[in-house]
C-alpha atoms as a PDB file:
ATOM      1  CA  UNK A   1       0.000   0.000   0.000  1.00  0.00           C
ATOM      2  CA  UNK A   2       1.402   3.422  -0.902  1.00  0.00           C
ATOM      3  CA  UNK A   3       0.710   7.041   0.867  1.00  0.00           C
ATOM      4  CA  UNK A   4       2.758   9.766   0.287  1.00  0.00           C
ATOM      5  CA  UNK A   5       5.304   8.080  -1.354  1.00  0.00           C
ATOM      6  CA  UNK A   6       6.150   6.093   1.175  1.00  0.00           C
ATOM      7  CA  UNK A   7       5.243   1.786   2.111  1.00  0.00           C
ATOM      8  CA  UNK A   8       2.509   1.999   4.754  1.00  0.00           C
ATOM      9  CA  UNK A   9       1.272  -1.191   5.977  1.00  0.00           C
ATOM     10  CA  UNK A  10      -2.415  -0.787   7.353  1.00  0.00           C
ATOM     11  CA  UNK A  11      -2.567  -3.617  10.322  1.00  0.00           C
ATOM     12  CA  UNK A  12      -5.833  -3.524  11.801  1.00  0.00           C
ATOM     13  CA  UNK A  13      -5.800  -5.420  14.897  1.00  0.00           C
ATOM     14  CA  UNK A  14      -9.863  -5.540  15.514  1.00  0.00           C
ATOM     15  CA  UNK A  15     -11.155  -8.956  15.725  1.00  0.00           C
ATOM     16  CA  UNK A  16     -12.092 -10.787  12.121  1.00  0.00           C
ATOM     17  CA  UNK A  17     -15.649  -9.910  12.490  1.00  0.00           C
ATOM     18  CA  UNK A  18     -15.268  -6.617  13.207  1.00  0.00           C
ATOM     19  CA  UNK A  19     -13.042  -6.475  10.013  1.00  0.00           C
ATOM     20  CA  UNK A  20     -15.377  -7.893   8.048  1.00  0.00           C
ATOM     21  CA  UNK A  21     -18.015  -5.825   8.748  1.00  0.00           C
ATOM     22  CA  UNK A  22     -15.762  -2.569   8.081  1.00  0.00           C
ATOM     23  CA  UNK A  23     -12.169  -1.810   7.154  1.00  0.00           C
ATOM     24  CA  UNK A  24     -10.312   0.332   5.473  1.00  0.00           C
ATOM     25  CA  UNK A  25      -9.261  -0.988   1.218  1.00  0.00           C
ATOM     26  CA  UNK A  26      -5.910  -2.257   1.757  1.00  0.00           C
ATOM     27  CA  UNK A  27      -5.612  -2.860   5.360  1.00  0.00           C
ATOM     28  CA  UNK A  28      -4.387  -6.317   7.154  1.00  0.00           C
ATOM     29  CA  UNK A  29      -6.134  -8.121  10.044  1.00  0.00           C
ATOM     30  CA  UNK A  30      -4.161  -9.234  12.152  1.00  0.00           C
ATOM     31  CA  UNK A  31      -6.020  -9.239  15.638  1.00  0.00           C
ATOM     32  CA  UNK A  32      -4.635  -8.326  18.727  1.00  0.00           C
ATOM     33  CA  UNK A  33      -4.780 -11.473  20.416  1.00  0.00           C
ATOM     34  CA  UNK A  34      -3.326 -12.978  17.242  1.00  0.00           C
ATOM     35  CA  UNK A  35      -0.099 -10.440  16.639  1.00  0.00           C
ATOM     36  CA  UNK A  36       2.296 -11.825  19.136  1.00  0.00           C
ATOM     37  CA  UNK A  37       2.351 -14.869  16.948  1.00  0.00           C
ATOM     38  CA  UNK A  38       3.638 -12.759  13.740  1.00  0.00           C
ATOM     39  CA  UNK A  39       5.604 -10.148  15.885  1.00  0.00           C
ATOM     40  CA  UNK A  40       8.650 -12.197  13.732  1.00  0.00           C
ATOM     41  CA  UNK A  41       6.859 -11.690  10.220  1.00  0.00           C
ATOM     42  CA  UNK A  42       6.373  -7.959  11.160  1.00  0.00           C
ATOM     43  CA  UNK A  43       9.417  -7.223  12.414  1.00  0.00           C
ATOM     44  CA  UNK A  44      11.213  -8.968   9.480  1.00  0.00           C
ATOM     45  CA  UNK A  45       9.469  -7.788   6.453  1.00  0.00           C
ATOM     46  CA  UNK A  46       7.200  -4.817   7.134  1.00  0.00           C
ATOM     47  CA  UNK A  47       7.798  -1.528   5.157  1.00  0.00           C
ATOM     48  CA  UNK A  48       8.558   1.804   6.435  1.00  0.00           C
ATOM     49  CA  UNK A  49       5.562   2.885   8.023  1.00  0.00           C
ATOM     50  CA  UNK A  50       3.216   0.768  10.179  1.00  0.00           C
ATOM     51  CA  UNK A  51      -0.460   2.418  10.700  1.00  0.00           C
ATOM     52  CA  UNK A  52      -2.207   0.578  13.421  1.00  0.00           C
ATOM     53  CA  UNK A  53      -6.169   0.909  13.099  1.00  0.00           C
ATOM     54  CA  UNK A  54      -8.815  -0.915  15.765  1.00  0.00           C
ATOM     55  CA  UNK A  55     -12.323   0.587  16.688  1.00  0.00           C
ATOM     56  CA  UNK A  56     -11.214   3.412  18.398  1.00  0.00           C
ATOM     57  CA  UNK A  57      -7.313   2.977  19.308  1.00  0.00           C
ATOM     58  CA  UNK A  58      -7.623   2.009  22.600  1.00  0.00           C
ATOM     59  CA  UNK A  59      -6.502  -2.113  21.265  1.00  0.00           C
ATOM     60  CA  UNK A  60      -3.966  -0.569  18.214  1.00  0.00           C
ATOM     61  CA  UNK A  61      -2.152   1.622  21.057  1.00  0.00           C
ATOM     62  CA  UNK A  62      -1.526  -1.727  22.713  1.00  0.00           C
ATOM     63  CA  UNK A  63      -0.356  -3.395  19.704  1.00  0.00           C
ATOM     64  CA  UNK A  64       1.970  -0.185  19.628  1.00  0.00           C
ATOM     65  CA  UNK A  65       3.912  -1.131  22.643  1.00  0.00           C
ATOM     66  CA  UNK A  66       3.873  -4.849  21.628  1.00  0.00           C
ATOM     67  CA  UNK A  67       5.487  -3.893  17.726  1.00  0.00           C
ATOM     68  CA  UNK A  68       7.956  -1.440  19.730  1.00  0.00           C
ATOM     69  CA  UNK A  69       9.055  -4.306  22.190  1.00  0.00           C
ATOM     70  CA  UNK A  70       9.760  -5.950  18.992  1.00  0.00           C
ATOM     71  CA  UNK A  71      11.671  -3.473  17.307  1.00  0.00           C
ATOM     72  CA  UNK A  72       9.620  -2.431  15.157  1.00  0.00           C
ATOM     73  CA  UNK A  73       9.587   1.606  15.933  1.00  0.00           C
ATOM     74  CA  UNK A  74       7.817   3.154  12.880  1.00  0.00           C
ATOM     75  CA  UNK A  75       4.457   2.319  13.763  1.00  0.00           C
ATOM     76  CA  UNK A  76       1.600   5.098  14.396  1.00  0.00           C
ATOM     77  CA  UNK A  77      -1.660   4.179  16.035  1.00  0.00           C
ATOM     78  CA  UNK A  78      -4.963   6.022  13.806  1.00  0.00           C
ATOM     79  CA  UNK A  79      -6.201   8.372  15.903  1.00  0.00           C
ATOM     80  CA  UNK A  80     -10.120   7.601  16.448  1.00  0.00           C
ATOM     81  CA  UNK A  81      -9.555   4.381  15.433  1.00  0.00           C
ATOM     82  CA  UNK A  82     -12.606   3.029  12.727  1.00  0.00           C
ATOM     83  CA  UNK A  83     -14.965   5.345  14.757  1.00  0.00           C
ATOM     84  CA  UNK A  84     -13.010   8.328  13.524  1.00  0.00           C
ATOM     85  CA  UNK A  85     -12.420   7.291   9.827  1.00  0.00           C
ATOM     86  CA  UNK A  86     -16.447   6.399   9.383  1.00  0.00           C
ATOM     87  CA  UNK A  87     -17.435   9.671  10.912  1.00  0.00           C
ATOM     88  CA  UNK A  88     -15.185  11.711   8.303  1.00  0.00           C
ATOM     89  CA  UNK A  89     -17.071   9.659   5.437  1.00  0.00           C
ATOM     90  CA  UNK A  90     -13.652   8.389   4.317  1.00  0.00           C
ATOM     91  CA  UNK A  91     -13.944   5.200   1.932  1.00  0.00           C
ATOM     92  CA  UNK A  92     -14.694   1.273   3.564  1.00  0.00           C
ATOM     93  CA  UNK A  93     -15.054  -1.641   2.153  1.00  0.00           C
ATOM     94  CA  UNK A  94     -18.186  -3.404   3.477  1.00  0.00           C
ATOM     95  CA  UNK A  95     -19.411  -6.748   4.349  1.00  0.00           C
ATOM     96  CA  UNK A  96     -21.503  -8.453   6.703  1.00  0.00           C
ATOM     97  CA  UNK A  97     -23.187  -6.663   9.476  1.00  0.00           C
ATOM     98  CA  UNK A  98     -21.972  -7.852  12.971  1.00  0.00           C
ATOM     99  CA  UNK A  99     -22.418  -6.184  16.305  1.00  0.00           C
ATOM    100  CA  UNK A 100     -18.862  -4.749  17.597  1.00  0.00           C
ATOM    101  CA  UNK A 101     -16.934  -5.956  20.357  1.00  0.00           C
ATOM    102  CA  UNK A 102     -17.567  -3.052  22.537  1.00  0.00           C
ATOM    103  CA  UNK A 103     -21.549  -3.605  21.639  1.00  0.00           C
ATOM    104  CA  UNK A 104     -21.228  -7.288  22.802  1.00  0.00           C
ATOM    105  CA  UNK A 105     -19.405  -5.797  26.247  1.00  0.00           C
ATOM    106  CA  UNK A 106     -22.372  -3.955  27.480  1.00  0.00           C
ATOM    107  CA  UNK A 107     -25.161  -6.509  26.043  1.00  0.00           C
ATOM    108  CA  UNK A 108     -23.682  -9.066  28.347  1.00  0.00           C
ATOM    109  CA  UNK A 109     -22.568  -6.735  31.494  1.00  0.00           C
ATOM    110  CA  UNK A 110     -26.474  -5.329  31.400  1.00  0.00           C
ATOM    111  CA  UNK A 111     -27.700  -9.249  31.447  1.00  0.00           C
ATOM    112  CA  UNK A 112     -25.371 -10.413  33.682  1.00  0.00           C
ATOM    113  CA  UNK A 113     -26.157  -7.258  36.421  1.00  0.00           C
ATOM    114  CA  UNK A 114     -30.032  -8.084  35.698  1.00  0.00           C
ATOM    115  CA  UNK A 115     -29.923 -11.262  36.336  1.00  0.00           C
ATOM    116  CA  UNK A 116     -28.405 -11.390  38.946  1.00  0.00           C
ATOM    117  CA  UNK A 117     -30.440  -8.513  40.627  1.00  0.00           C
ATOM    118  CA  UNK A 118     -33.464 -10.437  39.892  1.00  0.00           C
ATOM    119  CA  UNK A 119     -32.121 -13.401  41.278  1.00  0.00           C
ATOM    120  CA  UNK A 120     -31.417 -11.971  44.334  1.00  0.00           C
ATOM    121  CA  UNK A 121     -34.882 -12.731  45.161  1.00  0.00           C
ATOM    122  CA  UNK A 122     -34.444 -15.988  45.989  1.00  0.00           C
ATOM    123  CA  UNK A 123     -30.798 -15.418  47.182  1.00  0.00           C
ATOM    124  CA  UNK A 124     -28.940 -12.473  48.086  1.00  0.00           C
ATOM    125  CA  UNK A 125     -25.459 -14.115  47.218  1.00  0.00           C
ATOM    126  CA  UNK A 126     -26.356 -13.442  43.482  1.00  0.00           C
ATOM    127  CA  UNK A 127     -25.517  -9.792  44.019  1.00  0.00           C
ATOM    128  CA  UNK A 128     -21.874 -10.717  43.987  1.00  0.00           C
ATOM    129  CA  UNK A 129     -21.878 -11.101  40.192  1.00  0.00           C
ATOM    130  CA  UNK A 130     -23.334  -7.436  39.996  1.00  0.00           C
ATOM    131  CA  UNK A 131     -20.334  -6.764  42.314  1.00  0.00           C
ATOM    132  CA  UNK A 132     -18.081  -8.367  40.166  1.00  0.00           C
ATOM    133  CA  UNK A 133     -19.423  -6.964  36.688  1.00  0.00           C
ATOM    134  CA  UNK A 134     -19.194  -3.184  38.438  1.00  0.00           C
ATOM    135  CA  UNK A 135     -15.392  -3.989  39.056  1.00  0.00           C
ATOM    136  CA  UNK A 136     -14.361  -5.376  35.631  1.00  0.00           C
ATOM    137  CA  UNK A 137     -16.192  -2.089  34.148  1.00  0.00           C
ATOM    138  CA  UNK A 138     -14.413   0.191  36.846  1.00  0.00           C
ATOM    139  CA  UNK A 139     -10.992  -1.538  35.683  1.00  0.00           C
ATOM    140  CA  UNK A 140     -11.776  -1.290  32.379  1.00  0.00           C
ATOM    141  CA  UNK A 141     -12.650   2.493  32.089  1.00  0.00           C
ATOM    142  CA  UNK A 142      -9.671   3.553  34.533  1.00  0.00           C
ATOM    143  CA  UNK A 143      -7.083   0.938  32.315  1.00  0.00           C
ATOM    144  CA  UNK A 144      -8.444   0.970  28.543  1.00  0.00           C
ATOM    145  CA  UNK A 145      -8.543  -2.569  29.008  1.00  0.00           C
ATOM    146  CA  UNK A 146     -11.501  -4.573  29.190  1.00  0.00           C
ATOM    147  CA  UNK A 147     -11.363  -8.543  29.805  1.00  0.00           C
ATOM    148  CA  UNK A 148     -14.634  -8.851  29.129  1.00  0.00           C
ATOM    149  CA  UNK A 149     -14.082  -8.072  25.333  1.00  0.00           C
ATOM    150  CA  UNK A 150     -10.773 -10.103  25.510  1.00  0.00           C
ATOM    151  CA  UNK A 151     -13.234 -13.078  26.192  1.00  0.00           C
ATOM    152  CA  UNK A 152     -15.790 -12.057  23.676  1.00  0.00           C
ATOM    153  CA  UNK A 153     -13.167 -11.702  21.307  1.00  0.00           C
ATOM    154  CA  UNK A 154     -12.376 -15.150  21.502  1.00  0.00           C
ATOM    155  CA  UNK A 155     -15.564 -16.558  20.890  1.00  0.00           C
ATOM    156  CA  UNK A 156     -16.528 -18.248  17.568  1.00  0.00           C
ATOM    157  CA  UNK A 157     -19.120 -15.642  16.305  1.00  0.00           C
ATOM    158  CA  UNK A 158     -16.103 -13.124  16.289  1.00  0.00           C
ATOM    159  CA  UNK A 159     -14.049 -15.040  14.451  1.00  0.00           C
ATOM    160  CA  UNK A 160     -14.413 -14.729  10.430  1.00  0.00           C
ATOM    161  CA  UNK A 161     -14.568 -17.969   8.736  1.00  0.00           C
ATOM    162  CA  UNK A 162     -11.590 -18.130   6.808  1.00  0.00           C
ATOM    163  CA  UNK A 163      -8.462 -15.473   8.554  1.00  0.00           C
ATOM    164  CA  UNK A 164      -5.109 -16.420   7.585  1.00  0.00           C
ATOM    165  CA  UNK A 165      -2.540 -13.123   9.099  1.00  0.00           C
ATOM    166  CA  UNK A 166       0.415 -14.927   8.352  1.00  0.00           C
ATOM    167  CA  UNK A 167      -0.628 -14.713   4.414  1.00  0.00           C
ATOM    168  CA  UNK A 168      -2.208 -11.286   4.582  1.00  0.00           C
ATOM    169  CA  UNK A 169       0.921 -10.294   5.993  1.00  0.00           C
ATOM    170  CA  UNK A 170       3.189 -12.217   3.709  1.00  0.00           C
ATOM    171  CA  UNK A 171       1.482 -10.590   0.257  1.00  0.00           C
ATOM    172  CA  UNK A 172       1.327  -7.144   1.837  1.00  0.00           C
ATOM    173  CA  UNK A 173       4.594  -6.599   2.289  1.00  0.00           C
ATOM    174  CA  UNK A 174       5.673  -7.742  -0.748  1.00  0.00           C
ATOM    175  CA  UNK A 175       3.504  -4.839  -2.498  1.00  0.00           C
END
């Protein structure tokens, strides 16, 4: 891929669903939980410039520290993320509709807090998973890091059916 004159690899480290709902022409997905696997295939044959894209950058400044561990110290994380380049009406390529990670976060912290609230009918102990839900939510807005969505992430309906990083990788740096 080519900007400015110069090789820019586009890694987006969202999960493969979100990817295939939305991502910018050109980019590789290569999801977070995924890149310390091909931290050796970036390091070795990525171009110039590495522009790390997720949602909203909260997951690509991560994957920041993790290339720069590795060596790799001429990546720059899109500011906004997604979020940011659909709101300026820049150019996506589209495919199926899923729900985003961050949706799937507070679908299942609302259920799990209701039912367990309405479970405490029958016994108050149930009002430790509301407990519990209210701290990973606290830790996750004062760290940018939710294990929740780690979790989600990892569930089959996140996962595209066919993701192969290693070969995205391999024929995007040879561009």
């Amino acid at each position: 891929m080519t900007a400015t004159g110069a090789d820019v690899l586009l890694l987006d480290v969202r999960t493969p669903a979100e990817f295939e709902t939305a991502h910018v022409d050109g980019a590789v997905n290569v999801p977070l939980d995924r890149l310390q696997a091909h931290l050796p295939q970036l390091t070795e044959s990525a171009p110039g410039q590495v522009v790390l894209v997720c949602q909203s950058g909260a997951r690509a400044g991560t994957a920041q520290a993790m290339l720069s561990g590795s060596g790799v110290s001429t990546s720059v994380v899109m500011t906004g993320g997604m979020n940011a380049w659909l709101a300026a009406g820049a150019p996506v390529v589209r495919g199926r509709q899923r729900w985003s990670l961050e949706r799937q976060v507070r679908l299942v912290a609302g259920l799990l807090v209701l039912v367990s609230v309405l479970l405490s009918i029958l016994t108050p102990w149930s009002l430790l998973v509301t407990a519990f839900v209210g701290a990973g939510l606290t830790y996750a807005g004062a760290s940018d890091n939710c294990m929740m969505g780690l979790l989600l992430a990892r569930l089959p309906y996140n996962r595209a059916a066919a993701t192969d990083p290693a070969a995205a990788l391999a024929q995007s740096c040879q561009r």
